[in-house]
N, C-alpha and C. Protein backbone atom coordinates (compact mmCIF):
# COMPACT_ATOMS: atom_id res chain seq x y z
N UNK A 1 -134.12 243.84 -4.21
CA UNK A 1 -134.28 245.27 -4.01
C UNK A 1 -133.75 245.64 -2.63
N UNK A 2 -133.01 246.57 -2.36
CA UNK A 2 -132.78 247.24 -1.43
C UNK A 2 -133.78 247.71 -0.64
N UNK A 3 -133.59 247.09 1.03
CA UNK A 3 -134.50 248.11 1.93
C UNK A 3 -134.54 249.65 1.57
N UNK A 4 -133.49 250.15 1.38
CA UNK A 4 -133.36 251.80 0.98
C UNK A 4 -134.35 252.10 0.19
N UNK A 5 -134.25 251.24 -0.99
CA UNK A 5 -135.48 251.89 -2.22
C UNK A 5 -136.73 251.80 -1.84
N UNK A 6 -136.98 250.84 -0.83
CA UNK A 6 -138.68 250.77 -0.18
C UNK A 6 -139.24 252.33 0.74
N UNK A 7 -138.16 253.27 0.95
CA UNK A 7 -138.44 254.30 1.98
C UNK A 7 -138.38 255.72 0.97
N UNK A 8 -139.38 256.41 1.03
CA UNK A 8 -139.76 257.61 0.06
C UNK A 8 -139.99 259.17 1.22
N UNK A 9 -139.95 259.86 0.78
CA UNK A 9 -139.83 260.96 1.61
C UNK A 9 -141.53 262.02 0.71
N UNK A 10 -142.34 262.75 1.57
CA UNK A 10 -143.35 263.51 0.96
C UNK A 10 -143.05 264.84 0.27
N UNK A 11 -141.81 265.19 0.76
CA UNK A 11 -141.58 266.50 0.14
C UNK A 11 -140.32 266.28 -1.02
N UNK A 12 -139.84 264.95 -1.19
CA UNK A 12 -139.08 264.29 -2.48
C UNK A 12 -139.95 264.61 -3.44
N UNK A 13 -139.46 265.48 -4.69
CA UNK A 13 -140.00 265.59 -5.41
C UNK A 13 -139.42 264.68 -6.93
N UNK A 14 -137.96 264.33 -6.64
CA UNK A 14 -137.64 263.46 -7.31
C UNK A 14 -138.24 261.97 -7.46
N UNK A 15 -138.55 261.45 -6.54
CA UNK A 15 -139.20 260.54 -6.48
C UNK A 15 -140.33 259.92 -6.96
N UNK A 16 -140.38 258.48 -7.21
CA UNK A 16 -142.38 258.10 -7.08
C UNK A 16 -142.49 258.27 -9.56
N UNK A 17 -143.23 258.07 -9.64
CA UNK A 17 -143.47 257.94 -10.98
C UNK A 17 -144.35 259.19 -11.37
N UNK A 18 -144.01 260.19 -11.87
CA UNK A 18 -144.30 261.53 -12.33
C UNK A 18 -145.80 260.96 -13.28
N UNK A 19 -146.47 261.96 -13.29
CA UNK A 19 -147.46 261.62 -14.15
C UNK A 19 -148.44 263.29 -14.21
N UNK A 20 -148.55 264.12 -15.27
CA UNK A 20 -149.66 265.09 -14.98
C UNK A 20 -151.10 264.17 -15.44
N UNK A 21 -152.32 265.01 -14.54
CA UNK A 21 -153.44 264.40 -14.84
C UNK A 21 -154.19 265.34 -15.14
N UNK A 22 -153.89 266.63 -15.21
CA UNK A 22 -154.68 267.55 -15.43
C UNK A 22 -153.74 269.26 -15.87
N UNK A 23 -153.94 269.92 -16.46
CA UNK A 23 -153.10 271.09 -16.32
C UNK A 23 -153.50 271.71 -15.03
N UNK A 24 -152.14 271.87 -13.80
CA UNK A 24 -152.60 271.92 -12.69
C UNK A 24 -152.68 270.91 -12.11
N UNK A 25 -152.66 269.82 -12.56
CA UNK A 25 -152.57 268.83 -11.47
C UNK A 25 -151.85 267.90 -11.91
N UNK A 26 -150.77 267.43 -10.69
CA UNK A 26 -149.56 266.12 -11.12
C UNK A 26 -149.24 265.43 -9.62
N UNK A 27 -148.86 264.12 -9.83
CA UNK A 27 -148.79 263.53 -8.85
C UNK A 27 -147.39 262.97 -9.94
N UNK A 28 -146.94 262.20 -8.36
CA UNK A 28 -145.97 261.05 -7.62
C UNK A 28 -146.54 260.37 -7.15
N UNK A 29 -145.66 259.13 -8.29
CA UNK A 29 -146.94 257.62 -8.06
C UNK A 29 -146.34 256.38 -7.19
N UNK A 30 -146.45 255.87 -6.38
CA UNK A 30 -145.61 254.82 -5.58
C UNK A 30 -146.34 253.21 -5.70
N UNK A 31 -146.18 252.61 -6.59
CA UNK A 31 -147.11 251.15 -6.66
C UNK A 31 -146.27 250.21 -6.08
N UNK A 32 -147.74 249.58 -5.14
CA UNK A 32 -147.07 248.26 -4.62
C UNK A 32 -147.57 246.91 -5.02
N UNK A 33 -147.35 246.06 -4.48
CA UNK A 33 -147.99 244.41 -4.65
C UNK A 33 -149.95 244.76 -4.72
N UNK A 34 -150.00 245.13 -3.72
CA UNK A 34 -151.78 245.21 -3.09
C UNK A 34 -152.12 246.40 -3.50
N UNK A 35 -151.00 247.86 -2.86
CA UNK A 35 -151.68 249.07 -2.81
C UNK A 35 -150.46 250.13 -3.65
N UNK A 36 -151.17 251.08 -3.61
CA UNK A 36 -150.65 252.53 -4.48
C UNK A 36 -150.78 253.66 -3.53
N UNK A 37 -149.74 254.23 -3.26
CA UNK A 37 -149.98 255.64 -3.07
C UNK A 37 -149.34 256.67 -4.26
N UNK A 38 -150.15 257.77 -3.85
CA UNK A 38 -149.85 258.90 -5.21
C UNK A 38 -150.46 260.02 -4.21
N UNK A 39 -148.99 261.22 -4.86
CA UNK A 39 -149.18 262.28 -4.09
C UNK A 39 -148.87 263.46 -4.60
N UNK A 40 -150.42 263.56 -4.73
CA UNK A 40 -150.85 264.99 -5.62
C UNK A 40 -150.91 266.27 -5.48
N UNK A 41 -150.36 267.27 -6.40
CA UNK A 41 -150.33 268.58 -6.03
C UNK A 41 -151.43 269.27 -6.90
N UNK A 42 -151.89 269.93 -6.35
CA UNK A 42 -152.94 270.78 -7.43
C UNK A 42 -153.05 272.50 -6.72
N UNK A 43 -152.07 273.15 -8.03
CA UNK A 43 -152.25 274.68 -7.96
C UNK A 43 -153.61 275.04 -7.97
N UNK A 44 -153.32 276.69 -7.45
CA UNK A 44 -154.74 277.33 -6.98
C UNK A 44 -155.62 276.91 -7.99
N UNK A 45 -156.42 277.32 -7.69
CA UNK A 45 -157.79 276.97 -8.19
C UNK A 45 -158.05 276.09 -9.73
N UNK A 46 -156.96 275.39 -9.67
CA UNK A 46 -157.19 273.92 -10.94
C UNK A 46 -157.82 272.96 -10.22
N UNK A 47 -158.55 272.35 -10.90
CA UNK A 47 -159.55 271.36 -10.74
C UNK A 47 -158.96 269.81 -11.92
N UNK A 48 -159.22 268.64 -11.51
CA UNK A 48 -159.25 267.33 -12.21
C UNK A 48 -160.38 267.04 -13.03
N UNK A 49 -160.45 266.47 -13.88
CA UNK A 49 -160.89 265.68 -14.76
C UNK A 49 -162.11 264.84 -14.25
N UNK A 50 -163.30 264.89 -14.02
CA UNK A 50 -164.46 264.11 -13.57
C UNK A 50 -163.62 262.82 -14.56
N UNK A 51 -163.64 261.43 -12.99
CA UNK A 51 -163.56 260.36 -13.87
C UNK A 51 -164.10 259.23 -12.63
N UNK A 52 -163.56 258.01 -13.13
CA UNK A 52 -164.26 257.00 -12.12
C UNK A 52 -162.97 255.81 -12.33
N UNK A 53 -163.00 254.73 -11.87
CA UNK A 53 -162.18 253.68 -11.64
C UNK A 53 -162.52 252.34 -10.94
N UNK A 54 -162.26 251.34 -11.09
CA UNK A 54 -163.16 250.55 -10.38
C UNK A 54 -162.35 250.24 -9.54
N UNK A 55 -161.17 250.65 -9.00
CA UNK A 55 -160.31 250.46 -7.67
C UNK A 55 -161.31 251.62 -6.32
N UNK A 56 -161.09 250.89 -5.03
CA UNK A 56 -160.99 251.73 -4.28
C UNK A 56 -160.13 252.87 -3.66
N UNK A 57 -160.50 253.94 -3.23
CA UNK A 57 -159.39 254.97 -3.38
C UNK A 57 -159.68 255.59 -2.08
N UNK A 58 -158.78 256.11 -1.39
CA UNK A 58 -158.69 256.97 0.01
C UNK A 58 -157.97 258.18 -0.40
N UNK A 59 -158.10 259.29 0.49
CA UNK A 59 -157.67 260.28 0.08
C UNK A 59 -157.28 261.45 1.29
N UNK A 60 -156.57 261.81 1.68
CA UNK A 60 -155.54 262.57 2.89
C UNK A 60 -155.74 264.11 2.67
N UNK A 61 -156.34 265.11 2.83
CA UNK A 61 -155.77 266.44 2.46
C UNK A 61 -154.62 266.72 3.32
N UNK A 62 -153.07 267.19 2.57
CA UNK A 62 -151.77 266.81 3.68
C UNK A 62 -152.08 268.83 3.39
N UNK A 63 -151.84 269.24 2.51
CA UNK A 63 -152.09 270.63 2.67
C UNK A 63 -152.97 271.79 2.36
N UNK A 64 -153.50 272.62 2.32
CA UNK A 64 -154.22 273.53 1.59
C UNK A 64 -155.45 273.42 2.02
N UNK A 65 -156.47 273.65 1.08
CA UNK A 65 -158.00 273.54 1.04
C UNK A 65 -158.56 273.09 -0.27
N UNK A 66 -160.09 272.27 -0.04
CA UNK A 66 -160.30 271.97 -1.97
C UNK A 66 -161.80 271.78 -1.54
N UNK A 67 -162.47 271.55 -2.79
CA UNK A 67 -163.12 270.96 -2.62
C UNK A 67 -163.44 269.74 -3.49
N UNK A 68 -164.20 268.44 -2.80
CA UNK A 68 -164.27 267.07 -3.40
C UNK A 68 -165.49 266.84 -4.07
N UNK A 69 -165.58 266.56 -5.34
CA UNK A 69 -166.60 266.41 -6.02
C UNK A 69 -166.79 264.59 -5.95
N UNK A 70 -167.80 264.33 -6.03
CA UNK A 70 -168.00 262.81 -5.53
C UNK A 70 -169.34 262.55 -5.11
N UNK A 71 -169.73 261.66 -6.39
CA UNK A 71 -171.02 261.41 -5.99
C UNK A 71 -172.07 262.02 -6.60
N UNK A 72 -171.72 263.12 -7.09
CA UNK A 72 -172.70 264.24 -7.80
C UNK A 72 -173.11 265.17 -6.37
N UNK A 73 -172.15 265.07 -5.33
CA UNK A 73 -171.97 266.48 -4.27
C UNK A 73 -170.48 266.64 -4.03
N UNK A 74 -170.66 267.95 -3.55
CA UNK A 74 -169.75 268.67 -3.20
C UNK A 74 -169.25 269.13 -1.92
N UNK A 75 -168.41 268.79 -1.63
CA UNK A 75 -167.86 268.99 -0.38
C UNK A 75 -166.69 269.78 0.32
N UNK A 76 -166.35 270.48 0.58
CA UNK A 76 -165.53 271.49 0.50
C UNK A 76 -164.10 270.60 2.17
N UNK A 77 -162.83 270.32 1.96
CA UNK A 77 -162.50 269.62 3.08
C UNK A 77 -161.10 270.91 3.13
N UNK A 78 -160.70 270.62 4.30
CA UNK A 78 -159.04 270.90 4.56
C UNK A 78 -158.49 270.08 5.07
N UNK A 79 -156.92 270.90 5.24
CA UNK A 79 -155.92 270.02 5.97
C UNK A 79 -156.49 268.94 6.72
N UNK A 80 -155.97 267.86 7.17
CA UNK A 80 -156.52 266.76 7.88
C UNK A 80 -157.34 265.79 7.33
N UNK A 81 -158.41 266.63 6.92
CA UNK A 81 -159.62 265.67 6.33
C UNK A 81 -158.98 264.65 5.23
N UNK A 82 -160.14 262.97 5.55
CA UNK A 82 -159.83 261.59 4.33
C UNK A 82 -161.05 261.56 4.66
N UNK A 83 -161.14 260.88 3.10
CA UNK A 83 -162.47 260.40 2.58
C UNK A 83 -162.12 259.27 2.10
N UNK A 84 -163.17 258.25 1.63
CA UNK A 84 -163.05 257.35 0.62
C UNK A 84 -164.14 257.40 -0.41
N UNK A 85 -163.59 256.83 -1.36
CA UNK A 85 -164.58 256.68 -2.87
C UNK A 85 -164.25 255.43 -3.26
N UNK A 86 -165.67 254.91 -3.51
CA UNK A 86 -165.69 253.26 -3.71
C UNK A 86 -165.21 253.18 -5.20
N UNK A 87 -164.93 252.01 -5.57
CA UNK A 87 -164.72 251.97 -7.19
C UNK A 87 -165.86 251.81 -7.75
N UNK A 88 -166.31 252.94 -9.12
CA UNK A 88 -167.02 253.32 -9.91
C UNK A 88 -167.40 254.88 -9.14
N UNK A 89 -167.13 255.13 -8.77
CA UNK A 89 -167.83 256.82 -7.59
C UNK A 89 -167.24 257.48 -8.55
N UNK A 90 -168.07 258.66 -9.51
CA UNK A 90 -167.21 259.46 -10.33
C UNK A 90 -166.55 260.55 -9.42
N UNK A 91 -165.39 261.62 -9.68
CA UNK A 91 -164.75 262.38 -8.46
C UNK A 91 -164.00 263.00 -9.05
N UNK A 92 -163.70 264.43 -8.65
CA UNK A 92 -162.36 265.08 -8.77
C UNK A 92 -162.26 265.87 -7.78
N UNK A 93 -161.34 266.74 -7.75
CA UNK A 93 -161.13 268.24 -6.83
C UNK A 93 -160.86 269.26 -7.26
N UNK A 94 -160.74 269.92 -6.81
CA UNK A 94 -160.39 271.29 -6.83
C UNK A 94 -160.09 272.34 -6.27
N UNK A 95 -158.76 272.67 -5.96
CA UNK A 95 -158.10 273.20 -5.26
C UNK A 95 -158.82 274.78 -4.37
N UNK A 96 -158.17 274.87 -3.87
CA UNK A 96 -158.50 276.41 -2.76
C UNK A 96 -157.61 277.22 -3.07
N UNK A 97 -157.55 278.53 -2.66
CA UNK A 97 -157.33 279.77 -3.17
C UNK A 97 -155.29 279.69 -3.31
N UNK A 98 -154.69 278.67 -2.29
CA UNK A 98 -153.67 278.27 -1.61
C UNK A 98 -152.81 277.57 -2.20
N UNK A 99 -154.07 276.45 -3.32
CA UNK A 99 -153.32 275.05 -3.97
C UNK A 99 -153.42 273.82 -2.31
N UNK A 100 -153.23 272.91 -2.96
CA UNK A 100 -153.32 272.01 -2.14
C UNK A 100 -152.54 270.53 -2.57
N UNK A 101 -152.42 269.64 -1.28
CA UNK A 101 -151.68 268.37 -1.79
C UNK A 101 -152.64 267.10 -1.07
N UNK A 102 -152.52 266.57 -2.17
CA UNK A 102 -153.15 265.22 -1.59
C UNK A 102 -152.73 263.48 -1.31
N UNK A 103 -152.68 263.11 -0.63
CA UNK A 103 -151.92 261.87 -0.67
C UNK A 103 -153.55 260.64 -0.97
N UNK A 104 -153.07 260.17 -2.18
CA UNK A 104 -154.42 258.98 -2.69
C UNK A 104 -154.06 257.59 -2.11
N UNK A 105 -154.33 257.06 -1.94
CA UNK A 105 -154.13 255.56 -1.83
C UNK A 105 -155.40 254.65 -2.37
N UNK A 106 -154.60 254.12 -3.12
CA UNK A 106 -155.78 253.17 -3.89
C UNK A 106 -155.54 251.51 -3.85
N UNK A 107 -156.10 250.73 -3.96
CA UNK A 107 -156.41 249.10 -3.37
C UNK A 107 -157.41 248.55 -4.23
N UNK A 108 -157.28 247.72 -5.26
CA UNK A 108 -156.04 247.30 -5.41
C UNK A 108 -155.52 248.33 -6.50
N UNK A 109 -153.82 248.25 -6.92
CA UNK A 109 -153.17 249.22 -7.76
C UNK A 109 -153.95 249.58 -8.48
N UNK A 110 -154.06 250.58 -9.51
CA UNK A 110 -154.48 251.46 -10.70
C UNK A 110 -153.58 251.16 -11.74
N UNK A 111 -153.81 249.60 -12.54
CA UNK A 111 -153.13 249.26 -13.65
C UNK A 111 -152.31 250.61 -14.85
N UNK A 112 -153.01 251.80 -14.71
CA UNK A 112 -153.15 252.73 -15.19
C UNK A 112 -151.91 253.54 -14.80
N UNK A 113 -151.35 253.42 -13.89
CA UNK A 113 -150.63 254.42 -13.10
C UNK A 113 -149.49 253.45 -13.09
N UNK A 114 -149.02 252.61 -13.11
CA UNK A 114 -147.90 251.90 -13.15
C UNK A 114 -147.03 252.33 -13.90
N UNK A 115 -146.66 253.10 -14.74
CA UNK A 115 -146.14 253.90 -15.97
C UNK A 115 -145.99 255.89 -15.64
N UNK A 116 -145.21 256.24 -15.97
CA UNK A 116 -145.41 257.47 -16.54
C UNK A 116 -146.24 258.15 -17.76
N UNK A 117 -146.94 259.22 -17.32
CA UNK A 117 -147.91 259.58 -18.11
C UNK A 117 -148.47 260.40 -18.24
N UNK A 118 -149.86 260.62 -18.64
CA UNK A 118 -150.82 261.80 -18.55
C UNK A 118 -152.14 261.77 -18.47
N UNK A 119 -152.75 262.48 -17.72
CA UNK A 119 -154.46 262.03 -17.68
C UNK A 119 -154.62 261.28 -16.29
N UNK A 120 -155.69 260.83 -16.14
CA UNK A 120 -156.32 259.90 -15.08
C UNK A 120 -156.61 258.31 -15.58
N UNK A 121 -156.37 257.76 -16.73
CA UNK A 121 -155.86 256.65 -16.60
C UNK A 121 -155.88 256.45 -18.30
């Protein structure tokens, strides 16, 4: 493989493995050996799919506002704000008035996401 193909850009939208998971919500999926990133867009006020996973998962707000469901609370974050959710933590979001983007990183991969697709796994 080419060094070139290892380097991805955030506002490439060509890129990364397309996948919707929700109407309103789609990511760009990047899997590696250990880890995954995926980088999610979610229009105004669409929300994800309550689900769970037994990977660990981190999570970046790169734009907008949302709020994070997790845990059975609610948390309302912006720009800047990461969290983590252990594997099994049920979770989704839901966007702010703005839409928002999120960059996930999960450890180890999401067997699930290795593919193009639909849904949360």
């Amino acid at each position: 493989m080419s060094q070139a193909e290892e380097f991805h850009n955030l506002d490439d939208e060509t890129s990364g493995l397309a996948r919707e998971l929700a109407p309103g919500v789609t990511t760009r999926i990047f899997p590696g050996e250990h880890a995954m990133l995926s980088v999610v867009s979610i229009a105004p006020g669409a929300i994800g799919t309550m689900h769970d996973h037994p990977e660990e998962q981190w999570g970046v707000l790169l734009e907008g506002s949302a709020v994070r469901f997790q845990g059975g609370e609610e948390i309302a974050v912006k720009k800047g704000d990461f969290w983590r959710t252990p594997g099994g933590v049920p979770h989704t979001m839901r966007a702010g008035p703005e839409g928002c983007r999120v960059l996930d990183i999960f450890a180890p991969p999401r067997e699930a996401y290795r593919k193009q697709g639909k849904g949360f796994g």
